[in-house]
PDB file of N, CA and C in Angstrom:
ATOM      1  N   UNK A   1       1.074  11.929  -2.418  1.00  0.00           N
ATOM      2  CA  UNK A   1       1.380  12.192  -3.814  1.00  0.00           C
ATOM      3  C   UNK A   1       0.584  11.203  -4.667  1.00  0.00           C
ATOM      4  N   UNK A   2      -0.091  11.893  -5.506  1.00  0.00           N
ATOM      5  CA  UNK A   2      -0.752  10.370  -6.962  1.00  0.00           C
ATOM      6  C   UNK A   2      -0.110   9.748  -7.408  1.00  0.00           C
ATOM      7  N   UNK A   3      -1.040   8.923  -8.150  1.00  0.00           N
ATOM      8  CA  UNK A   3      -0.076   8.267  -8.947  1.00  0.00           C
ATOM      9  C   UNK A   3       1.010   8.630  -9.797  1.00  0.00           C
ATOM     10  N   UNK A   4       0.757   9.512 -11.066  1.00  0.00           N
ATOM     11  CA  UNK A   4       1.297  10.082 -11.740  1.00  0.00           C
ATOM     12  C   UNK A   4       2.591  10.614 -11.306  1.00  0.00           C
ATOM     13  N   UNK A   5       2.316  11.567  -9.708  1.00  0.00           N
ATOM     14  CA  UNK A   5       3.025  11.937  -9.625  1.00  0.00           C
ATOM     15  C   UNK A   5       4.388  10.718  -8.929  1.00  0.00           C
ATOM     16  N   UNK A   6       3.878   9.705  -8.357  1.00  0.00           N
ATOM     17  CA  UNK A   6       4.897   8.658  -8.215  1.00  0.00           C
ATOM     18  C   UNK A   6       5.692   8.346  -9.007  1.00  0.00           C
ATOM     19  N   UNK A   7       4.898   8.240 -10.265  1.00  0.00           N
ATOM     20  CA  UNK A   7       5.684   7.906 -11.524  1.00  0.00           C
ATOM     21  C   UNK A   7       7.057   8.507 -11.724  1.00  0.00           C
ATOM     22  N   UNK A   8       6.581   9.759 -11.812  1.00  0.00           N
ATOM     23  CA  UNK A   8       7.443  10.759 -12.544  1.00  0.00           C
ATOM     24  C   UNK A   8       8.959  10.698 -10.867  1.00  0.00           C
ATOM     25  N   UNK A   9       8.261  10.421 -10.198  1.00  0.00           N
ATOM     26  CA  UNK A   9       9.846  10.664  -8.989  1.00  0.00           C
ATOM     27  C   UNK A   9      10.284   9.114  -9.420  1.00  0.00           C
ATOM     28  N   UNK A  10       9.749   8.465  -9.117  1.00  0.00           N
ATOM     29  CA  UNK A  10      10.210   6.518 -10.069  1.00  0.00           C
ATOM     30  C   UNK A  10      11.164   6.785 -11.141  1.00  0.00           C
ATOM     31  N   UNK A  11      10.705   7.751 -11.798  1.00  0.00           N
ATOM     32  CA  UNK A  11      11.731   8.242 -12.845  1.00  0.00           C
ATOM     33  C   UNK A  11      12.994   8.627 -12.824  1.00  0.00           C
ATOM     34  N   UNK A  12      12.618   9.903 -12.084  1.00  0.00           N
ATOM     35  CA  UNK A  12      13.878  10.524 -11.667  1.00  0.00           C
ATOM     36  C   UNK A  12      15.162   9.778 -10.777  1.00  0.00           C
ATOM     37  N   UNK A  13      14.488   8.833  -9.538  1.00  0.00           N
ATOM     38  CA  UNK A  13      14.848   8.250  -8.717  1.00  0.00           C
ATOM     39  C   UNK A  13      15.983   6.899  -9.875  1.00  0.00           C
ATOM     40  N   UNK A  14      15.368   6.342 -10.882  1.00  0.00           N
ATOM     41  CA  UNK A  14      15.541   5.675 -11.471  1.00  0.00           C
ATOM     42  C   UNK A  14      16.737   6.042 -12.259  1.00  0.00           C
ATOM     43  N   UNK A  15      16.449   7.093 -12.989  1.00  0.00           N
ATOM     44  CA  UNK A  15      17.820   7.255 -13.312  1.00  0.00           C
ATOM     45  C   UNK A  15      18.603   7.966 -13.070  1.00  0.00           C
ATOM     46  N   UNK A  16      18.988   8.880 -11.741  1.00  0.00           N
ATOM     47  CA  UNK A  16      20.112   8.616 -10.727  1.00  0.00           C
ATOM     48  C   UNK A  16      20.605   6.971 -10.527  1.00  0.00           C
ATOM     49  N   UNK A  17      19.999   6.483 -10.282  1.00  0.00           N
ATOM     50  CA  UNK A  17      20.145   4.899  -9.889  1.00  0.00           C
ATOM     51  C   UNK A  17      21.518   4.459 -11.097  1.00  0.00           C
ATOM     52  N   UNK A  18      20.559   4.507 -12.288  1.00  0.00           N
ATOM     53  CA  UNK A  18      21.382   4.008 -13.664  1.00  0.00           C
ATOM     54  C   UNK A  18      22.744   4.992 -13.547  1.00  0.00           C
ATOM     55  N   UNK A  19      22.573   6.021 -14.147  1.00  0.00           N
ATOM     56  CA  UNK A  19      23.961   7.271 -13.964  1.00  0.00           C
ATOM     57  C   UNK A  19      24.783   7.086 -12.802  1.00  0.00           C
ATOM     58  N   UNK A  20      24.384   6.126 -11.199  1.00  0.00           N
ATOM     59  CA  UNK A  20      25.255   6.392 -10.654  1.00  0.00           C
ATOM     60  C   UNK A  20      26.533   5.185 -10.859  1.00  0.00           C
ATOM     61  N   UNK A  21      26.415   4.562 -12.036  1.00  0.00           N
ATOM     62  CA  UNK A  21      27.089   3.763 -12.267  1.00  0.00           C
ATOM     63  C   UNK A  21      28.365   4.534 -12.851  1.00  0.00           C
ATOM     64  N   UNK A  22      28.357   5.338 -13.435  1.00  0.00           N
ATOM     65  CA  UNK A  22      29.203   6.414 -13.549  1.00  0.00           C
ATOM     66  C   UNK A  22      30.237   6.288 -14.947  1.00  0.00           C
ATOM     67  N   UNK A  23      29.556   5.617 -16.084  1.00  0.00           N
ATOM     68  CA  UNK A  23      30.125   5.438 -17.189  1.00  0.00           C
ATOM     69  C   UNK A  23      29.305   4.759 -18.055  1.00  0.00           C
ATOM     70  N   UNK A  24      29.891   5.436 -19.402  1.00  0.00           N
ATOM     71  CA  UNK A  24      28.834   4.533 -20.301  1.00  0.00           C
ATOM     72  C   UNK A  24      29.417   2.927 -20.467  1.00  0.00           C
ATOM     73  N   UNK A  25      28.344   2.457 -20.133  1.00  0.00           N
ATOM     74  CA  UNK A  25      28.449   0.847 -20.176  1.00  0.00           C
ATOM     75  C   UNK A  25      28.785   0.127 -21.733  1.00  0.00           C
ATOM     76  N   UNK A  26      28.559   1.321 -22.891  1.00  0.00           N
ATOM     77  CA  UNK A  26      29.214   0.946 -24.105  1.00  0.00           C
ATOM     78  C   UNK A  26      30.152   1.260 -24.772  1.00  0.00           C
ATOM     79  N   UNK A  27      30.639   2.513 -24.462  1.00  0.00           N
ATOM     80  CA  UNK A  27      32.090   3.016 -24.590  1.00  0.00           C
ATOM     81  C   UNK A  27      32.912   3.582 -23.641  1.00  0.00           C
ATOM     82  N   UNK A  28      32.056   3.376 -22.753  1.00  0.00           N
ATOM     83  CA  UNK A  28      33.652   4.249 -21.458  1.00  0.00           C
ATOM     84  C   UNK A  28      33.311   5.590 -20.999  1.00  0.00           C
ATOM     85  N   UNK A  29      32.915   5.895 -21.931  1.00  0.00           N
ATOM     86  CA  UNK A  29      32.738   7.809 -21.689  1.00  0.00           C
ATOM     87  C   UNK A  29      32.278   8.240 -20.487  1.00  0.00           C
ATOM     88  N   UNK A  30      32.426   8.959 -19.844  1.00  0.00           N
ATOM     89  CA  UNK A  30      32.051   9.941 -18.308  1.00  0.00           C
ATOM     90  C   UNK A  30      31.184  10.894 -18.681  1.00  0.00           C
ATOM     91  N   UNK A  31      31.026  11.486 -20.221  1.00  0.00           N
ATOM     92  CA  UNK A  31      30.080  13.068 -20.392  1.00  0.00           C
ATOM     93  C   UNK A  31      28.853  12.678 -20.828  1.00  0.00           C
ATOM     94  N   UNK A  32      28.211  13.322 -20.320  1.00  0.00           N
ATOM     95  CA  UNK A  32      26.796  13.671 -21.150  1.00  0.00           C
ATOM     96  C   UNK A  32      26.428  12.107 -20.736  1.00  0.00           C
ATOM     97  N   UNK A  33      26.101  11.434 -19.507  1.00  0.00           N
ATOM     98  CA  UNK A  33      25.850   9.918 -18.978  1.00  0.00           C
ATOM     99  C   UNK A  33      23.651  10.505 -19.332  1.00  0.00           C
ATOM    100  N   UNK A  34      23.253   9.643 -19.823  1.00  0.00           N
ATOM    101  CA  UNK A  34      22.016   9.234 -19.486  1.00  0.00           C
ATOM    102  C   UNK A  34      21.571   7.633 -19.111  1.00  0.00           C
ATOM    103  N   UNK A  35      20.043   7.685 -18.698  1.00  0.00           N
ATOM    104  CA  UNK A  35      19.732   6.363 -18.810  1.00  0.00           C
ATOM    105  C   UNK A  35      18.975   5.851 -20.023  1.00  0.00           C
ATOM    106  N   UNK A  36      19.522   4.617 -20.712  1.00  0.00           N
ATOM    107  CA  UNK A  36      18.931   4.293 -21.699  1.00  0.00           C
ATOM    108  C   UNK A  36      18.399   3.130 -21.107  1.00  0.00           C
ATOM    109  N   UNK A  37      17.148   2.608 -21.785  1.00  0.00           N
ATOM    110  CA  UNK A  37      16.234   1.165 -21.693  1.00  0.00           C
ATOM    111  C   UNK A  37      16.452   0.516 -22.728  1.00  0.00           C
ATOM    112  N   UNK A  38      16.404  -0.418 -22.528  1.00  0.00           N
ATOM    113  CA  UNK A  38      16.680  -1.918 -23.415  1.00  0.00           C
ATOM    114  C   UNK A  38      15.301  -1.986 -24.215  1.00  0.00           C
ATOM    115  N   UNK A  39      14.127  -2.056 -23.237  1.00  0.00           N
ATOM    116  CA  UNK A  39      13.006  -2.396 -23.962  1.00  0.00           C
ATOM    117  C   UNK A  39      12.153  -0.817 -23.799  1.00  0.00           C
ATOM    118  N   UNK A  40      11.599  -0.149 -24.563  1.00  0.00           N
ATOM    119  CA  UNK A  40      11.048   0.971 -24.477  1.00  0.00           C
ATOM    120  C   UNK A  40      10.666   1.024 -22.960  1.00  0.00           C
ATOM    121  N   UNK A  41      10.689   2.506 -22.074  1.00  0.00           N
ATOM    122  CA  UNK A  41      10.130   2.676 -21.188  1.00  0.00           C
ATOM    123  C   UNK A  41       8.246   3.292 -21.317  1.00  0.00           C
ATOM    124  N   UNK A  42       8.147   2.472 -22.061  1.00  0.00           N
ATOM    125  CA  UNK A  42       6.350   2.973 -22.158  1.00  0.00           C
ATOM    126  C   UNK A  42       6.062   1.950 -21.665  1.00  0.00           C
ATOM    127  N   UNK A  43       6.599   0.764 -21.470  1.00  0.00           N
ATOM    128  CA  UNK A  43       6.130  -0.608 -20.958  1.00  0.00           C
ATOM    129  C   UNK A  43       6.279   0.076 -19.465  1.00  0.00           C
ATOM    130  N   UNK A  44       5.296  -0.476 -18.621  1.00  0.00           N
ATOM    131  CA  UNK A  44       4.949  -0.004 -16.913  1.00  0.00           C
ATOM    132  C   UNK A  44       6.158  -1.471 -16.443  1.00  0.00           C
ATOM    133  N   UNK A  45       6.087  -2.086 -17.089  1.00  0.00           N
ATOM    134  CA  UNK A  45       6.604  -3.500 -15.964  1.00  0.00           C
ATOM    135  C   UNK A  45       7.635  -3.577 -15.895  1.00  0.00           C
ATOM    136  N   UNK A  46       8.589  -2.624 -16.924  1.00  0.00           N
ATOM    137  CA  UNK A  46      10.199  -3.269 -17.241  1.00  0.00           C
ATOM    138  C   UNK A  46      10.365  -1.472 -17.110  1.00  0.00           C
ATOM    139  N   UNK A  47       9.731  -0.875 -17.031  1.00  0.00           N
ATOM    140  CA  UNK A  47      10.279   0.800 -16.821  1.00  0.00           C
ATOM    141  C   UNK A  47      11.112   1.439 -15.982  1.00  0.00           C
ATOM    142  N   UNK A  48      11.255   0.484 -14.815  1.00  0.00           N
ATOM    143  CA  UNK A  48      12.526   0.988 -13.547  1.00  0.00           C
ATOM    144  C   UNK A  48      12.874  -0.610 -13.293  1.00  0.00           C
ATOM    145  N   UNK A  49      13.269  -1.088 -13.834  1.00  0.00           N
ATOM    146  CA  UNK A  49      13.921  -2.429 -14.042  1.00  0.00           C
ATOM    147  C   UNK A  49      15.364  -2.038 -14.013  1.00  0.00           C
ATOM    148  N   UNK A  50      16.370  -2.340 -13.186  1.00  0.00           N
ATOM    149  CA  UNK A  50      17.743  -1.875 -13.812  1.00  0.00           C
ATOM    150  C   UNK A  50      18.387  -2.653 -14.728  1.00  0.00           C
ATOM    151  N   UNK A  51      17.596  -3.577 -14.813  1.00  0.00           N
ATOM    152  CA  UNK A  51      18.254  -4.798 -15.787  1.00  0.00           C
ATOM    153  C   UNK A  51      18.208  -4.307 -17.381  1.00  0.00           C
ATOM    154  N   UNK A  52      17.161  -3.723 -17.134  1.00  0.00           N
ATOM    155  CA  UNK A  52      16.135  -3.023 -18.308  1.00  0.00           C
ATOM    156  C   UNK A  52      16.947  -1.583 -19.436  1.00  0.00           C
ATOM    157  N   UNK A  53      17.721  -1.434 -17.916  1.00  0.00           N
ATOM    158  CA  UNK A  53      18.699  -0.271 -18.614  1.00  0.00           C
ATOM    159  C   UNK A  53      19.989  -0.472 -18.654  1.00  0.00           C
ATOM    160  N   UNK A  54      20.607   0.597 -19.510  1.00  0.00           N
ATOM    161  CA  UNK A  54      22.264   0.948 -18.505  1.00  0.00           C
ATOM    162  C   UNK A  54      22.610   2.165 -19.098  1.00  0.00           C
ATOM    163  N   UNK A  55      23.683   2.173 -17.875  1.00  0.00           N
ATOM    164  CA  UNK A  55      24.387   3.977 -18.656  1.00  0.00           C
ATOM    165  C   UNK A  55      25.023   4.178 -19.693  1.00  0.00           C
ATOM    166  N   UNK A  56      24.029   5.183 -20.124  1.00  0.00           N
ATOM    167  CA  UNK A  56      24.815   5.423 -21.730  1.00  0.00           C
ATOM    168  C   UNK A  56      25.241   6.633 -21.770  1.00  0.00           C
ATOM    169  N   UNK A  57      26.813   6.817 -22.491  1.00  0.00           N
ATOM    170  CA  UNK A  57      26.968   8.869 -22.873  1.00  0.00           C
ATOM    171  C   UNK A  57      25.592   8.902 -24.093  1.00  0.00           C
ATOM    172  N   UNK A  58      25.589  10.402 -24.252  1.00  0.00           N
ATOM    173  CA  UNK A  58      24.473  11.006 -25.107  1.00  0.00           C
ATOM    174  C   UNK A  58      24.868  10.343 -26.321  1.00  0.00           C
ATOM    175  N   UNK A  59      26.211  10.366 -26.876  1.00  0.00           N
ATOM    176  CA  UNK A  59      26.080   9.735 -28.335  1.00  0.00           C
ATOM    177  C   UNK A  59      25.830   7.962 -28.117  1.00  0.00           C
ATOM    178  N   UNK A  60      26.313   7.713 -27.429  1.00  0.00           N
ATOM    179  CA  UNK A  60      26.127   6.005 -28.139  1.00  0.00           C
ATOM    180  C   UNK A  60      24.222   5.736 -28.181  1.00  0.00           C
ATOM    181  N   UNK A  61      23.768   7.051 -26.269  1.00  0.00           N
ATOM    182  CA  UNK A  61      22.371   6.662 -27.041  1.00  0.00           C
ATOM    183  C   UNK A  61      21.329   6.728 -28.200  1.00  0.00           C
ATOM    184  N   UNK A  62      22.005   7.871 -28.532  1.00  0.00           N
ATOM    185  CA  UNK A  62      21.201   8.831 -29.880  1.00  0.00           C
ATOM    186  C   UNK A  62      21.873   7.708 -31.121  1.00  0.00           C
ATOM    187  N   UNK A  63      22.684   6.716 -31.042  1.00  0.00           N
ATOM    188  CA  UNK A  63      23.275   5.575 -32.103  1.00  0.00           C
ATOM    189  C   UNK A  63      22.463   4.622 -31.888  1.00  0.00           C
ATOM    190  N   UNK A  64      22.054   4.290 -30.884  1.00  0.00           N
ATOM    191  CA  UNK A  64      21.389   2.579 -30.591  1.00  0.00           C
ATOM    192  C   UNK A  64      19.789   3.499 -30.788  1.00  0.00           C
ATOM    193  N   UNK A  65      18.793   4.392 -30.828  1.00  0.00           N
ATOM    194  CA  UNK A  65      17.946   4.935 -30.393  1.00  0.00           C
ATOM    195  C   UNK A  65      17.886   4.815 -32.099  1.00  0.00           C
ATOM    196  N   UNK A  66      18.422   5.509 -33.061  1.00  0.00           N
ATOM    197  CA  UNK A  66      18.368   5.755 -34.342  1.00  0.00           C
ATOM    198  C   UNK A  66      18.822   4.702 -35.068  1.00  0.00           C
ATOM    199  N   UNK A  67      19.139   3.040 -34.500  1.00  0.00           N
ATOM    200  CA  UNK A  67      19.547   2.306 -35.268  1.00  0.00           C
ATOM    201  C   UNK A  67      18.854   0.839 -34.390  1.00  0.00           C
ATOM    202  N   UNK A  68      17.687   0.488 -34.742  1.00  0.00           N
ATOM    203  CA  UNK A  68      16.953  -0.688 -34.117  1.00  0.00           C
ATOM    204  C   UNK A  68      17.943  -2.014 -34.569  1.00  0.00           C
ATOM    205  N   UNK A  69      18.437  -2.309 -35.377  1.00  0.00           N
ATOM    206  CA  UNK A  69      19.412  -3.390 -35.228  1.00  0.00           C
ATOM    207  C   UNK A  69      20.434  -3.408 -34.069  1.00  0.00           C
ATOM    208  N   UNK A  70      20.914  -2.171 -34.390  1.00  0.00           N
ATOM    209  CA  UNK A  70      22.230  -1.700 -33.621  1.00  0.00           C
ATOM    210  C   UNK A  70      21.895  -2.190 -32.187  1.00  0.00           C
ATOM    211  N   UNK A  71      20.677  -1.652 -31.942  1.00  0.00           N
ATOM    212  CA  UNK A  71      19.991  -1.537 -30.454  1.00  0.00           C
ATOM    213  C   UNK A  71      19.569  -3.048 -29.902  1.00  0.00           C
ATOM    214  N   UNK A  72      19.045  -3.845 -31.042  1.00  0.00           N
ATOM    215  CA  UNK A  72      18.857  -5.681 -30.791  1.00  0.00           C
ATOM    216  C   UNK A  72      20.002  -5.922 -30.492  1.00  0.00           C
ATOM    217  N   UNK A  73      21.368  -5.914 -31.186  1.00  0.00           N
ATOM    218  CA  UNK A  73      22.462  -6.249 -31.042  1.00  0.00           C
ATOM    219  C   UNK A  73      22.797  -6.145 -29.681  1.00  0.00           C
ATOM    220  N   UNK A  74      22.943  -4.746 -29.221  1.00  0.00           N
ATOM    221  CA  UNK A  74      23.581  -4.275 -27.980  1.00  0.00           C
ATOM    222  C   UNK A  74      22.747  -5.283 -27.213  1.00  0.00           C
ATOM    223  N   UNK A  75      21.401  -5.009 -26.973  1.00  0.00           N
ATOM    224  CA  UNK A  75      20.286  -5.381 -26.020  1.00  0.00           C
ATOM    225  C   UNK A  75      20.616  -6.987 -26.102  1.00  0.00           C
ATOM    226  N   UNK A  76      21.205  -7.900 -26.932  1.00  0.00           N
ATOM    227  CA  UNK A  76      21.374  -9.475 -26.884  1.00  0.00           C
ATOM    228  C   UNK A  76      22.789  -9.199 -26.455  1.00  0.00           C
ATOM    229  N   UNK A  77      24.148  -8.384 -26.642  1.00  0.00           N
ATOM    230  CA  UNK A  77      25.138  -8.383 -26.286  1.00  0.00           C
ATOM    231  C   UNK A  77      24.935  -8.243 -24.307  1.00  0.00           C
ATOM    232  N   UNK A  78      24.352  -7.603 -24.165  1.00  0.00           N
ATOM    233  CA  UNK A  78      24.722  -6.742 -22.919  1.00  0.00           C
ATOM    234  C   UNK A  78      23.743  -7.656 -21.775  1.00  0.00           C
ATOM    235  N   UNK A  79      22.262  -8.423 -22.337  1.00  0.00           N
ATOM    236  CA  UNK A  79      21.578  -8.794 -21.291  1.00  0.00           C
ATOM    237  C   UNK A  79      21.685 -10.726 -21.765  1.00  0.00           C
ATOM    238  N   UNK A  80      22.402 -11.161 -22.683  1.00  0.00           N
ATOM    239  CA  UNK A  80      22.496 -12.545 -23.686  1.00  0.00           C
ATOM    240  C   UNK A  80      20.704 -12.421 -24.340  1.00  0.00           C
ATOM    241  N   UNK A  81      20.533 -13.120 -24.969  1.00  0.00           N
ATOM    242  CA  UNK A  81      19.735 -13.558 -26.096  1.00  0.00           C
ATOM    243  C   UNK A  81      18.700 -14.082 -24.789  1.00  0.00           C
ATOM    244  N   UNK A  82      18.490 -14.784 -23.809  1.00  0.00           N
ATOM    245  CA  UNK A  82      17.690 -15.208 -23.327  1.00  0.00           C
ATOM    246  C   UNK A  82      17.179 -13.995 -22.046  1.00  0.00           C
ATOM    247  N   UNK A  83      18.235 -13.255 -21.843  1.00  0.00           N
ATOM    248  CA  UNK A  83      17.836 -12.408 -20.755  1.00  0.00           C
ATOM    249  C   UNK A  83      16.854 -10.986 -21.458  1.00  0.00           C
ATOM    250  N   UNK A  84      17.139 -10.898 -23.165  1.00  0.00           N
ATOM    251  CA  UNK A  84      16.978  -9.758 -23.303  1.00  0.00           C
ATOM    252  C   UNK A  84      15.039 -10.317 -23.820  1.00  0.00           C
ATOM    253  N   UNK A  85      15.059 -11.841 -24.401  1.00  0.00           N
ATOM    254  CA  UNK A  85      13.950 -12.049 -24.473  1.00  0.00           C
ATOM    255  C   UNK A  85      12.981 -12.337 -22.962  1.00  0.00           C
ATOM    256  N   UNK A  86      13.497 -12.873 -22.303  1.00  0.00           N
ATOM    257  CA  UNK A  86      12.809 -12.026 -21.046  1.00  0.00           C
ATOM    258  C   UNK A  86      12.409 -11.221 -20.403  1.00  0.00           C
ATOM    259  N   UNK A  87      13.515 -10.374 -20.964  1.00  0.00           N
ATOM    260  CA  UNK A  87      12.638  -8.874 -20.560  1.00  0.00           C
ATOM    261  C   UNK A  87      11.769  -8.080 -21.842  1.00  0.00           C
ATOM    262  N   UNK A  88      11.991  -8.646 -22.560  1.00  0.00           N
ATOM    263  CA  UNK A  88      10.783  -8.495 -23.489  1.00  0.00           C
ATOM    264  C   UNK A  88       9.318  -8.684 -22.834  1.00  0.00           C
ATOM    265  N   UNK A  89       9.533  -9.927 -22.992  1.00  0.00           N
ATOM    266  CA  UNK A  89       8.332 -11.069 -22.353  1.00  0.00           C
ATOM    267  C   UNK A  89       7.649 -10.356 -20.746  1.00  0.00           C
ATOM    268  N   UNK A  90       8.502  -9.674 -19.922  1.00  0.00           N
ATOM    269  CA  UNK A  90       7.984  -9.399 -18.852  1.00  0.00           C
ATOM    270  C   UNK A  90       7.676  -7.989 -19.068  1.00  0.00           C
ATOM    271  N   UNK A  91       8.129  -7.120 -20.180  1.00  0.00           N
ATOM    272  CA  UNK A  91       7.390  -5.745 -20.488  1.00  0.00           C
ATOM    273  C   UNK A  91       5.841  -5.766 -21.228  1.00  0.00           C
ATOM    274  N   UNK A  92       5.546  -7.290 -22.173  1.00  0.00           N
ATOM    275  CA  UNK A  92       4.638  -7.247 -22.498  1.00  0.00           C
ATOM    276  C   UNK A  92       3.397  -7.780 -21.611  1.00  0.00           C
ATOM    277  N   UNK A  93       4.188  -8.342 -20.774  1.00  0.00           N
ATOM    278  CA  UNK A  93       2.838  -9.031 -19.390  1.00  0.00           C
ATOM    279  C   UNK A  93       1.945  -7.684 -19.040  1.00  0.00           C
ATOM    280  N   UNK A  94       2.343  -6.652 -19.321  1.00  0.00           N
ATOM    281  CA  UNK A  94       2.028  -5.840 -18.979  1.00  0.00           C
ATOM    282  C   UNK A  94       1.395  -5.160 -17.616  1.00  0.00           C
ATOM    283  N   UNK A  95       2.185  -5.953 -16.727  1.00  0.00           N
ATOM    284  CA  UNK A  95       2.019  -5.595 -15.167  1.00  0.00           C
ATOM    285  C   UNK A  95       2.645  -4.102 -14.957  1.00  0.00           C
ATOM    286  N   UNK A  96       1.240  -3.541 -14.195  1.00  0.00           N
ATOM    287  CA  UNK A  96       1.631  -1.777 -13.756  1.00  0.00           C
ATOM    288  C   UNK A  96       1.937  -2.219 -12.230  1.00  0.00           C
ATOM    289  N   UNK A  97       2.805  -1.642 -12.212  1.00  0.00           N
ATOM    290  CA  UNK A  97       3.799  -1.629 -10.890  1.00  0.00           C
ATOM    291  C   UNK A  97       3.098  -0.441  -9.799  1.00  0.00           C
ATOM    292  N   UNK A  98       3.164  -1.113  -8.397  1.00  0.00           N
ATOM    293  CA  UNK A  98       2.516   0.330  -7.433  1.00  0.00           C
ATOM    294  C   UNK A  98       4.212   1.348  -7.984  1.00  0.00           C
ATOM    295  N   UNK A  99       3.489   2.487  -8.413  1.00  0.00           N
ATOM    296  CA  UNK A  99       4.547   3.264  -8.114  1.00  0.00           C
ATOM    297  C   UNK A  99       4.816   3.793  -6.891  1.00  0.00           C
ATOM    298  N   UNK A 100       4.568   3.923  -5.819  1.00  0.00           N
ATOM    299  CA  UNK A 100       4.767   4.253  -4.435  1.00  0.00           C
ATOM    300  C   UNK A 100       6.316   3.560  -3.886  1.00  0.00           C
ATOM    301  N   UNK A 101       5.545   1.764  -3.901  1.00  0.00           N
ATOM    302  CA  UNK A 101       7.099   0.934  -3.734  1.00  0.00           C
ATOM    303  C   UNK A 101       8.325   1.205  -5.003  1.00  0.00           C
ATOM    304  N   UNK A 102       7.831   1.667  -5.802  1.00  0.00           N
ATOM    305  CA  UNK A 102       8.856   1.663  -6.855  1.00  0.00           C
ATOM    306  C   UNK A 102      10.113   2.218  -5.997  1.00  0.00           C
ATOM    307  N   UNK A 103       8.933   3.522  -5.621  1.00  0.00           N
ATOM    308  CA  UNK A 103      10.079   4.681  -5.380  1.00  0.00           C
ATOM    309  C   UNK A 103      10.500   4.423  -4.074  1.00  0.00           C
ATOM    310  N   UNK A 104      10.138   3.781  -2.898  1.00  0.00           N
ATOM    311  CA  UNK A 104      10.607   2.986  -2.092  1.00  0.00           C
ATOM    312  C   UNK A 104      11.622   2.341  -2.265  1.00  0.00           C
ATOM    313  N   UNK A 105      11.716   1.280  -3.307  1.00  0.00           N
ATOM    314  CA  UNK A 105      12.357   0.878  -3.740  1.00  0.00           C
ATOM    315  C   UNK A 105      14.200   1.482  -4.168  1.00  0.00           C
ATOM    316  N   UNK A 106      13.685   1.982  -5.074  1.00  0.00           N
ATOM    317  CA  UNK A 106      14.447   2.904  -5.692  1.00  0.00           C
ATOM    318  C   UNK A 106      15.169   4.007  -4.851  1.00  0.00           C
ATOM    319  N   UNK A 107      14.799   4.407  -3.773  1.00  0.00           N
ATOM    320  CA  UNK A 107      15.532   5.334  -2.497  1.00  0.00           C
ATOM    321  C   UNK A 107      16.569   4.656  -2.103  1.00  0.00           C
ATOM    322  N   UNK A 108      16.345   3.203  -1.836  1.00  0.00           N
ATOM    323  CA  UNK A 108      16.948   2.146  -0.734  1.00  0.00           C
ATOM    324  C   UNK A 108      18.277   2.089  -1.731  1.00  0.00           C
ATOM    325  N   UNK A 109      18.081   1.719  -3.197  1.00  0.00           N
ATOM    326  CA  UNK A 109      19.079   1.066  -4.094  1.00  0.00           C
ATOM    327  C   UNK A 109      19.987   2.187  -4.303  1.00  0.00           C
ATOM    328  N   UNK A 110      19.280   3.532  -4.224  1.00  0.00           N
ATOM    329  CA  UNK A 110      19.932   4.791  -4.555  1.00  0.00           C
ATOM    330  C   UNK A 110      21.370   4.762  -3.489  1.00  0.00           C
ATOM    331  N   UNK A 111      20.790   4.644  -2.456  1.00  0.00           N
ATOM    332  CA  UNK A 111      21.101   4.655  -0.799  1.00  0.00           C
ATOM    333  C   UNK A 111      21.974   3.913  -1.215  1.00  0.00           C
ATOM    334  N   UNK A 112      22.301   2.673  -1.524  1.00  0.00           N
ATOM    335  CA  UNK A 112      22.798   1.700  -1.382  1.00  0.00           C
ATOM    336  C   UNK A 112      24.552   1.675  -1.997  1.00  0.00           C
ATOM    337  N   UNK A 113      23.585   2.666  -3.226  1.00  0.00           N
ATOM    338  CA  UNK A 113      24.564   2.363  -4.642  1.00  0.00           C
ATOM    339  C   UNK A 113      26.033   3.960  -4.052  1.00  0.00           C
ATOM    340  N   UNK A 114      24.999   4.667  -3.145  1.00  0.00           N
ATOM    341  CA  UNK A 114      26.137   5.581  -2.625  1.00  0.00           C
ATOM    342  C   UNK A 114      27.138   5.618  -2.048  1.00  0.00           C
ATOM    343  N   UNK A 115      26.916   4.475  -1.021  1.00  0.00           N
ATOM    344  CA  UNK A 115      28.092   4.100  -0.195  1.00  0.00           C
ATOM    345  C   UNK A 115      29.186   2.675  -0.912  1.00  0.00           C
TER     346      UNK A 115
END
């Protein structure tokens, strides 16, 4: 499989990973679970980071997504002020990740997070 196409299973793989946490990590909710990122997922280095994310229902993400304060707030609430500037700092290093191990990766944690 290419690259690209690594990517895109990194993805998928990724957020099963996040969702299998099985609630939104900001209000509780069980419906409509996605994965949201802390720091945009256009960054390659912090893009399947789980630190990077957490589970959100559809509304709180479409609230933090449409409200960049809202979203600093959460992102310093949820990772502290030093963790969330770190992962800043390590999305802008701008290290591209093999996607191959990603998804290596990401099988094992999947695996993991099932049992």
């Amino acid at each position: 499989m290419y690259a690209r196409g690594m990517k895109g299973k990194a993805d998928r793989l990724f957020s099963q990973l996040i969702r299998s946490r099985g609630a939104c990590e900001r209000c509780g909710s069980t419906q409509n679970l996605q994965t949201a990122h802390i720091v945009s997922r256009r960054y390659s280095a912090t893009r399947c980071d789980p630190m990077n994310a957490f589970c959100s229902c559809a509304r709180c993400h479409l609230e933090l997504t449409g409200d960049p304060y809202a979203h600093v707030l959460w992102a310093n609430l949820y990772l502290g002020e030093d963790g969330y500037a770190a992962m800043r700092q390590k999305a802008l290093e701008g290290r591209r990740p093999d996607w191959a191990a990603v998804v290596d990766e990401l099988t094992v944690k999947l695996r993991e997070a099932s049992h």
